[in-house]
C-alpha atoms as a PDB file:
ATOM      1  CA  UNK A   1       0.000   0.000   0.000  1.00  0.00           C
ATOM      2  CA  UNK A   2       1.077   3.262  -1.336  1.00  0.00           C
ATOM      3  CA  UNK A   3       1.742   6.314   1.286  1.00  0.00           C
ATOM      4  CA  UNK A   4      -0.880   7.947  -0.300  1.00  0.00           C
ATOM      5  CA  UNK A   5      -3.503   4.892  -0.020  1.00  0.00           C
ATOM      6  CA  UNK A   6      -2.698   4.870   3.687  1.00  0.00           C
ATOM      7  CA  UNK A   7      -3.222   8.245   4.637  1.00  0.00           C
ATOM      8  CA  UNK A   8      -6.591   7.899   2.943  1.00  0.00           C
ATOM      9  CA  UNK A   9      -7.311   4.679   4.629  1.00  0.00           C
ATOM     10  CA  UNK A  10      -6.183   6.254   7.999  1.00  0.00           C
ATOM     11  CA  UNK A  11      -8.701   9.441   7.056  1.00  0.00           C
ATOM     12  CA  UNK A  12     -11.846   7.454   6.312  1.00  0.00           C
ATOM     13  CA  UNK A  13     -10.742   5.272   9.425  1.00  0.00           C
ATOM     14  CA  UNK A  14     -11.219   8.548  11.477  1.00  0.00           C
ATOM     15  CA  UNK A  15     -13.941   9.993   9.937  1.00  0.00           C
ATOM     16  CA  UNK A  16     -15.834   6.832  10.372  1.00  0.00           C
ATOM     17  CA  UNK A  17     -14.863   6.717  14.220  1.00  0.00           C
ATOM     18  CA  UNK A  18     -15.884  10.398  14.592  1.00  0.00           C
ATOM     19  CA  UNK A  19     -19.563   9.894  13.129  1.00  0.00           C
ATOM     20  CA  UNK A  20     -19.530   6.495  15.424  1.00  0.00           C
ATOM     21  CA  UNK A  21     -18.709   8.944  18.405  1.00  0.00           C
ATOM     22  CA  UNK A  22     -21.443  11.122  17.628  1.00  0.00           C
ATOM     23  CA  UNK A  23     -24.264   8.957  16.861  1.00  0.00           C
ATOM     24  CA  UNK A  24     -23.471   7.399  20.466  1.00  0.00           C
ATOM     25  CA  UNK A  25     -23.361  10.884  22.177  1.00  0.00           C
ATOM     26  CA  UNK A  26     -26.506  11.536  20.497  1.00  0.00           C
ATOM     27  CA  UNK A  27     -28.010   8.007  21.432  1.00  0.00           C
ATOM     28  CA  UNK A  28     -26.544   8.337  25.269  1.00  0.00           C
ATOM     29  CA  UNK A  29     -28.527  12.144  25.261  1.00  0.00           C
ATOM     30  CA  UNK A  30     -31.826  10.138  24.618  1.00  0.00           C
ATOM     31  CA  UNK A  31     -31.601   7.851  27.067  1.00  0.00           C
ATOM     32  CA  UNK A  32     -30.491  10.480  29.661  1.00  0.00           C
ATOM     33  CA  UNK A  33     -33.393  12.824  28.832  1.00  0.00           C
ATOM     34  CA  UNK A  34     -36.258  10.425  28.380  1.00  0.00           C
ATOM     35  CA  UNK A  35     -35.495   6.772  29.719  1.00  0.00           C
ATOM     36  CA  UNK A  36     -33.825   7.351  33.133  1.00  0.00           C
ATOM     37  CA  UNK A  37     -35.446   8.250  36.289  1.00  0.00           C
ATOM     38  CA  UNK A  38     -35.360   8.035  39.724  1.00  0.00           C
ATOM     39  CA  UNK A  39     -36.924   6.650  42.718  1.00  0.00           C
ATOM     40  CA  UNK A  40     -38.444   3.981  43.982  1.00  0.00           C
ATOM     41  CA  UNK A  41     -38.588   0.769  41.745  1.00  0.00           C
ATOM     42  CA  UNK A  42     -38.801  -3.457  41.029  1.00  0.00           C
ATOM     43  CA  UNK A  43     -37.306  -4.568  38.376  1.00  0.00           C
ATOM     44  CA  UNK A  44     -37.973  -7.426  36.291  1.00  0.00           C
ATOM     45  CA  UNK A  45     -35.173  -9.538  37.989  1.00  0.00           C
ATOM     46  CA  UNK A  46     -36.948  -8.608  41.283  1.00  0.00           C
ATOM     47  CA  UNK A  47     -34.894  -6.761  42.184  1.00  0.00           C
ATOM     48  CA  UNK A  48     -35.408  -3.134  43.883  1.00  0.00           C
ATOM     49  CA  UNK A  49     -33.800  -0.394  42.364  1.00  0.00           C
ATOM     50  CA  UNK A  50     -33.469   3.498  43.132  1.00  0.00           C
ATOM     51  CA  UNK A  51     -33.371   4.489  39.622  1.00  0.00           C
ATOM     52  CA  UNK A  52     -34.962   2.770  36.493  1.00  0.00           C
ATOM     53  CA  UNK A  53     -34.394   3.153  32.671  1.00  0.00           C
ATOM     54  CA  UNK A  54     -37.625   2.930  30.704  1.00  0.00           C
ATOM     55  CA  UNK A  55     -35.947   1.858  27.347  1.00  0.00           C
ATOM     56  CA  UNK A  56     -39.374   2.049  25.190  1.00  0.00           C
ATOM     57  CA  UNK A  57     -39.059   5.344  25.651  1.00  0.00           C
ATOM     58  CA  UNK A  58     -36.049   5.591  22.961  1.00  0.00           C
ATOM     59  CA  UNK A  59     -35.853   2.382  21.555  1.00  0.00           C
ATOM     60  CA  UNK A  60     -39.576   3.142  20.102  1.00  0.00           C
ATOM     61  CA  UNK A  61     -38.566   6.571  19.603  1.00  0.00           C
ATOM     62  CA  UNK A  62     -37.986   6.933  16.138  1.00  0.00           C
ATOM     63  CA  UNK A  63     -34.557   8.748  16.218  1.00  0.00           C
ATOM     64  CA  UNK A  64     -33.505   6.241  18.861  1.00  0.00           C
ATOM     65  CA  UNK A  65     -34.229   3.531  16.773  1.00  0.00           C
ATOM     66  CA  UNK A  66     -32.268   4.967  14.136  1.00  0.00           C
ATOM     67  CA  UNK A  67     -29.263   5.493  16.190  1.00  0.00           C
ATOM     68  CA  UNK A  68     -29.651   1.876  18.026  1.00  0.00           C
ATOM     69  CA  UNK A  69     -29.794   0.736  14.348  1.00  0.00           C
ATOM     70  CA  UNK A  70     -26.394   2.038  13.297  1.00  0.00           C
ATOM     71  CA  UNK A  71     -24.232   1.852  16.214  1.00  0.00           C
ATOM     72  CA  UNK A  72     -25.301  -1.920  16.512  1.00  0.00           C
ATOM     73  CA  UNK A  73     -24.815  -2.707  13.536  1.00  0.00           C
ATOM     74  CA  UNK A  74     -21.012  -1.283  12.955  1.00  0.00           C
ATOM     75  CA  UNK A  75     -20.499  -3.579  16.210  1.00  0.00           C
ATOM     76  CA  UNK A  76     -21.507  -6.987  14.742  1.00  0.00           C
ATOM     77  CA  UNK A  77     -19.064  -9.287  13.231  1.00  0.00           C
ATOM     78  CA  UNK A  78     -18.731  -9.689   9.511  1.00  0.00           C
ATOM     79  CA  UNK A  79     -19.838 -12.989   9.502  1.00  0.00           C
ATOM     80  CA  UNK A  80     -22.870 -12.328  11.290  1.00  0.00           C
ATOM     81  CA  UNK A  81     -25.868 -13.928   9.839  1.00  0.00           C
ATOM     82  CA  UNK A  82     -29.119 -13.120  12.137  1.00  0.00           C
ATOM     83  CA  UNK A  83     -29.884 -10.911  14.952  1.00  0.00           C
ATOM     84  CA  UNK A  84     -32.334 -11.885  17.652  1.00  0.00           C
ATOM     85  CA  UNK A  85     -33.985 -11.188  21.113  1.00  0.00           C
ATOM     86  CA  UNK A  86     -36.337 -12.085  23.892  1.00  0.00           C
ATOM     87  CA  UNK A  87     -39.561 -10.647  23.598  1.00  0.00           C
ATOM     88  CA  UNK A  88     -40.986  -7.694  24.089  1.00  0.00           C
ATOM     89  CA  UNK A  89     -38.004  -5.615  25.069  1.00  0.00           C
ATOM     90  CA  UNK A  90     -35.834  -6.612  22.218  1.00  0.00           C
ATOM     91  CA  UNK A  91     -37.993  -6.701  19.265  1.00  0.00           C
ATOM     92  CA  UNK A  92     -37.723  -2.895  18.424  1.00  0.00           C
ATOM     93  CA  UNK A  93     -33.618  -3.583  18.710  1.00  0.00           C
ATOM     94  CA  UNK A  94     -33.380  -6.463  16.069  1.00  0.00           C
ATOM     95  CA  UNK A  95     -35.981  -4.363  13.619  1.00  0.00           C
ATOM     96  CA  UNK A  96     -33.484  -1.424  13.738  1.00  0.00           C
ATOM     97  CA  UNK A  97     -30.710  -3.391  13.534  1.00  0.00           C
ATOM     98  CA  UNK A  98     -31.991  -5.422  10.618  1.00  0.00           C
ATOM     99  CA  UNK A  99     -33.711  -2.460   8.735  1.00  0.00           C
ATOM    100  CA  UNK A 100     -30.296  -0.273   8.897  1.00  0.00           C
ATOM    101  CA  UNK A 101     -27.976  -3.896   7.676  1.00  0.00           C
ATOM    102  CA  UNK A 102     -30.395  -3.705   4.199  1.00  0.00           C
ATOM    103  CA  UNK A 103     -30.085  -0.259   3.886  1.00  0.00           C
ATOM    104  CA  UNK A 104     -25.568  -1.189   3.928  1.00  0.00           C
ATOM    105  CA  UNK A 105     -26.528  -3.344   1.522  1.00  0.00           C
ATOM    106  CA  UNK A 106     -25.762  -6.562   3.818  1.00  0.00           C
ATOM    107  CA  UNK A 107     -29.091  -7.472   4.660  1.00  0.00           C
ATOM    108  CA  UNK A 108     -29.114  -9.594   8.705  1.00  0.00           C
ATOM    109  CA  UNK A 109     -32.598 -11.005   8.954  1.00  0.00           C
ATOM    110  CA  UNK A 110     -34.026 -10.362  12.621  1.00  0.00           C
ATOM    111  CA  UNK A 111     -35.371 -13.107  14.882  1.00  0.00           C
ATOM    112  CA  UNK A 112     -37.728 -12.960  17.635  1.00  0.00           C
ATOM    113  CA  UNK A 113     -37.685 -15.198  20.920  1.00  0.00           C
ATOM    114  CA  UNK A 114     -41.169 -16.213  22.859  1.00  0.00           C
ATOM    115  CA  UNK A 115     -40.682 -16.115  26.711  1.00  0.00           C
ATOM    116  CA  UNK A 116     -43.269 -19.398  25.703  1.00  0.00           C
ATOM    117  CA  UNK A 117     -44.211 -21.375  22.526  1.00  0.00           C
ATOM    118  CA  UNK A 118     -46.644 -20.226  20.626  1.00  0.00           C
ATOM    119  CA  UNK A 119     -49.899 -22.295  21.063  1.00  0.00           C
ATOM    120  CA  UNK A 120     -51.363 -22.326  18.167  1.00  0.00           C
ATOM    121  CA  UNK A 121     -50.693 -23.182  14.574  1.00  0.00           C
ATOM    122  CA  UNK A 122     -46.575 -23.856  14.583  1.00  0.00           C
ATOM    123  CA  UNK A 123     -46.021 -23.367  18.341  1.00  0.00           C
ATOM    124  CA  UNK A 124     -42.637 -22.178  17.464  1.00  0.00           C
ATOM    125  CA  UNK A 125     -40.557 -20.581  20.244  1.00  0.00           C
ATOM    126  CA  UNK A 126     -38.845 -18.644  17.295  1.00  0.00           C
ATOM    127  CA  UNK A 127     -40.611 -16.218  14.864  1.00  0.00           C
ATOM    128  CA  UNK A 128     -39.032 -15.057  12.137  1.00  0.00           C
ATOM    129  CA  UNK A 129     -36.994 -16.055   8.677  1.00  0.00           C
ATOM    130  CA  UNK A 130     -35.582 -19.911   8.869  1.00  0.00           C
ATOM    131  CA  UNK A 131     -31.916 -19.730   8.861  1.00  0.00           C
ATOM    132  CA  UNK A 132     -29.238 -22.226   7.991  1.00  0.00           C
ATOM    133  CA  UNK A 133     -28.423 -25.193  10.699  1.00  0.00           C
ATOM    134  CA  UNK A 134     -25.110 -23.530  12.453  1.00  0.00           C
ATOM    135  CA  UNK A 135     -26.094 -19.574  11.799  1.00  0.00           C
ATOM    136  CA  UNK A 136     -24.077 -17.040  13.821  1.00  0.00           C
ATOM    137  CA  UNK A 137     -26.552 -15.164  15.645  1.00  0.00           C
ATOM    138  CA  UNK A 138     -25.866 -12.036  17.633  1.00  0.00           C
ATOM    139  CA  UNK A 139     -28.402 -11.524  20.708  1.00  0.00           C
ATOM    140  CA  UNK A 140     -29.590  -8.032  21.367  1.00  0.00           C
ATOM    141  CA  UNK A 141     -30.614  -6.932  24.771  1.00  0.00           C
ATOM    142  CA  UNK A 142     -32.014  -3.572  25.750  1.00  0.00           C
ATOM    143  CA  UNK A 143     -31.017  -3.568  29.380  1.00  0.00           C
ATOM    144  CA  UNK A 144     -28.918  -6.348  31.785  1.00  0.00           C
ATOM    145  CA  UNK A 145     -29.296  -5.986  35.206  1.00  0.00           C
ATOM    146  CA  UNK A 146     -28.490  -9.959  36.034  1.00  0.00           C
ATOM    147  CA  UNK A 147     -28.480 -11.237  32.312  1.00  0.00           C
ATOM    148  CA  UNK A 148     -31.153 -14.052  32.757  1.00  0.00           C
ATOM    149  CA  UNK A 149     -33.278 -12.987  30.194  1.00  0.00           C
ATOM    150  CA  UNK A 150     -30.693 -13.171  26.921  1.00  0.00           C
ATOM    151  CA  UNK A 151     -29.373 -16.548  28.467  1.00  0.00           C
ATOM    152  CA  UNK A 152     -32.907 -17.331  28.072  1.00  0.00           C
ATOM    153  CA  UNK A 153     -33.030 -16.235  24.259  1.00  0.00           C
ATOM    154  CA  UNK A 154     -29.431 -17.897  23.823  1.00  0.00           C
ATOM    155  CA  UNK A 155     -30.595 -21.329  25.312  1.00  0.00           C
ATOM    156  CA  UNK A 156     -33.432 -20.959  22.611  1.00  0.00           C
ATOM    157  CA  UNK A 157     -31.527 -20.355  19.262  1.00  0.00           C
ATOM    158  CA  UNK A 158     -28.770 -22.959  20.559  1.00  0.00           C
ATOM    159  CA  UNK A 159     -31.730 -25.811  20.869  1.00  0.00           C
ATOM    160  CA  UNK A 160     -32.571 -24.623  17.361  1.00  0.00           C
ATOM    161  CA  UNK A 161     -29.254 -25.565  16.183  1.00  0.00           C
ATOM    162  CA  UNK A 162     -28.104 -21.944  16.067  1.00  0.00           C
ATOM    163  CA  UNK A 163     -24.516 -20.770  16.917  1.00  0.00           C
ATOM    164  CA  UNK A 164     -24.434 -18.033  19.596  1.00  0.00           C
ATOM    165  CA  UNK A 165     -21.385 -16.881  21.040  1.00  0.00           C
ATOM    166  CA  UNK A 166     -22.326 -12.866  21.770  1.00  0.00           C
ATOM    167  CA  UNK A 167     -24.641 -10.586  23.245  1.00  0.00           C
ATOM    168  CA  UNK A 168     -24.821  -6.942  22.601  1.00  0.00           C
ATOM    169  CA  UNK A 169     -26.920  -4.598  24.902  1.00  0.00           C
ATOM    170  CA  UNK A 170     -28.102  -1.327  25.131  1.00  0.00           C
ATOM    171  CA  UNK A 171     -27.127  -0.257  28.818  1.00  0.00           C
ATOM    172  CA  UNK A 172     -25.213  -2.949  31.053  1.00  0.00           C
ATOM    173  CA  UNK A 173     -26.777  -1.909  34.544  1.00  0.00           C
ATOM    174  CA  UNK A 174     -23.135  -3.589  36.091  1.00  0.00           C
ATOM    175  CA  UNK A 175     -24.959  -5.756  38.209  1.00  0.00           C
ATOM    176  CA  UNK A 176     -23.586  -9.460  37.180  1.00  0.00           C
ATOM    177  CA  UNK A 177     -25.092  -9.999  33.740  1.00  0.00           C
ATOM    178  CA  UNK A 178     -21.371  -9.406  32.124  1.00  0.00           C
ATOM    179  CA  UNK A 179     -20.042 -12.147  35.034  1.00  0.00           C
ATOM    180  CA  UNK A 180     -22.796 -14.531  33.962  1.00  0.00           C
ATOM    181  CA  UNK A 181     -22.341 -14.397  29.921  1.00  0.00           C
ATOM    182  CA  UNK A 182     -18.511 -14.583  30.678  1.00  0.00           C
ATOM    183  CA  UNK A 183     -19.048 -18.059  32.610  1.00  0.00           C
ATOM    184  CA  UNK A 184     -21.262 -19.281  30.021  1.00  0.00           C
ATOM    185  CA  UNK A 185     -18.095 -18.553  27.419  1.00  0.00           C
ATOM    186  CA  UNK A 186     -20.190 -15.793  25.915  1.00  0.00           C
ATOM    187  CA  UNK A 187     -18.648 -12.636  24.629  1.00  0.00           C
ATOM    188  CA  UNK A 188     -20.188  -9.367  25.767  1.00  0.00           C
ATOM    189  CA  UNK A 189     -20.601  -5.776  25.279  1.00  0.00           C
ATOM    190  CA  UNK A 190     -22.933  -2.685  25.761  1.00  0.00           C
ATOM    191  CA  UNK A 191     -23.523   0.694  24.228  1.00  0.00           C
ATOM    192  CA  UNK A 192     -23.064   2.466  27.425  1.00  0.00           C
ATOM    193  CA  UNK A 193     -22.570   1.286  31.536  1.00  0.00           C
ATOM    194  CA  UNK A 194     -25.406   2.921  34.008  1.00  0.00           C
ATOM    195  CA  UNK A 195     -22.846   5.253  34.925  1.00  0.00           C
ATOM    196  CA  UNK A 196     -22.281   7.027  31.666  1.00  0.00           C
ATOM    197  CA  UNK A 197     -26.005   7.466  31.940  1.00  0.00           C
ATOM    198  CA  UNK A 198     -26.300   8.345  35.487  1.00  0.00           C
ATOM    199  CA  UNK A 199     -23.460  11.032  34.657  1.00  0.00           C
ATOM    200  CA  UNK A 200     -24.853  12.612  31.625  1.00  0.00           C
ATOM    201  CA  UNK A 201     -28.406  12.507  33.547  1.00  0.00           C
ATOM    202  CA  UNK A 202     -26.805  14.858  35.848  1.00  0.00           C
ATOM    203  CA  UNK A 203     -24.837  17.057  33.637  1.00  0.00           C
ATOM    204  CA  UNK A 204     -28.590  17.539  31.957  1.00  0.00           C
ATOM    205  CA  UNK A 205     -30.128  18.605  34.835  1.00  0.00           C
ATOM    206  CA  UNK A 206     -27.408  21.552  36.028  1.00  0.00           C
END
């Protein structure tokens, strides 16, 4: 590679990392202003919490989508060949995602995961396109507080004959969901940590 060819690889390399950094500032804004709050609250887990983030509120947002859409989609692997979820929370996540991979031109189909099989007509656990035996699938996760509920969608796909080795998520609440996918050999990341939101919540409200 010429000098030349490397400075311009190096420039779109930066200018690709810059609009990355600002569709995530813009994405982390969101959640501070309209999913975070404060008080007094059970969580899904059962567990109480003194602060709650109401993910609907961006992931069914229309410009939230749109962000969730990109930035998940520049994190999955090349070789990624289906995105999928545990309903309810995650079904606006894998539509993003899949909506913004056709508009790249490398279309990921989206699948959705019943918390119970269907009981009627196919009773399928998993709704959405038929992939391959041995598909790399990418679970999506909105929020992890202890990580139960994507182990539930992994344990799914897997008994379909899926291959799953990482979950994504929207906010990682740091609360043992990263411990628990890292026992089960799973790779994991997240958009942002509770504290990025916590801290931007409160540089909002000055």
């Amino acid at each position: 590679m010429t000098n030349q060819s490397q400075s311009l690889a190096q420039s779109d390399s930066q200018q690709y990392n810059t609009e990355l950094n600002n569709l995530r500032r813009d994405l982390l804004d969101l959640f501070s202003r309209l999913a975070y709050q404060e008080g007094d609250f059970v969580l899904s887990s059962g567990l109480r919490s003194s602060y709650y983030v109401n993910k609907t509120q961006v992931t069914l947002h229309p410009q939230g989508a749109l962000l969730i859409g990109q930035i998940i989609f520049s994190m999955l692997p090349t070789d990624t060949e289906g995105v999928a979820g545990l309903t309810l929370g995650a079904d606006p996540i894998v539509t993003a995602v899949s909506v913004i991979s056709a508009q790249n031109k490398r279309p990921i189909p989206a699948l959705i995961i019943r918390k119970e099989a269907k009981g009627h007509g196919t009773k399928a656990y998993i709704e959405g396109p038929n992939l391959p035996p041995g598909a790399k699938i990418i679970v999506l996760e909105d929020v992890v507080t202890t990580g139960q509920s994507a182990m539930k969608a992994v344990t799914r796909l897997r008994d379909a004959g899926y291959t799953v080795e990482q979950v994504i998520s929207l906010v990682d609440r740091l609360q043992g969901g990263a411990e628990l996918y890292q026992s089960a050999g799973l790779k994991f990341s997240a958009i942002f940590s509770i504290t990025e939101i916590q801290k931007r919540f409160r540089e909002l409200r000055r």
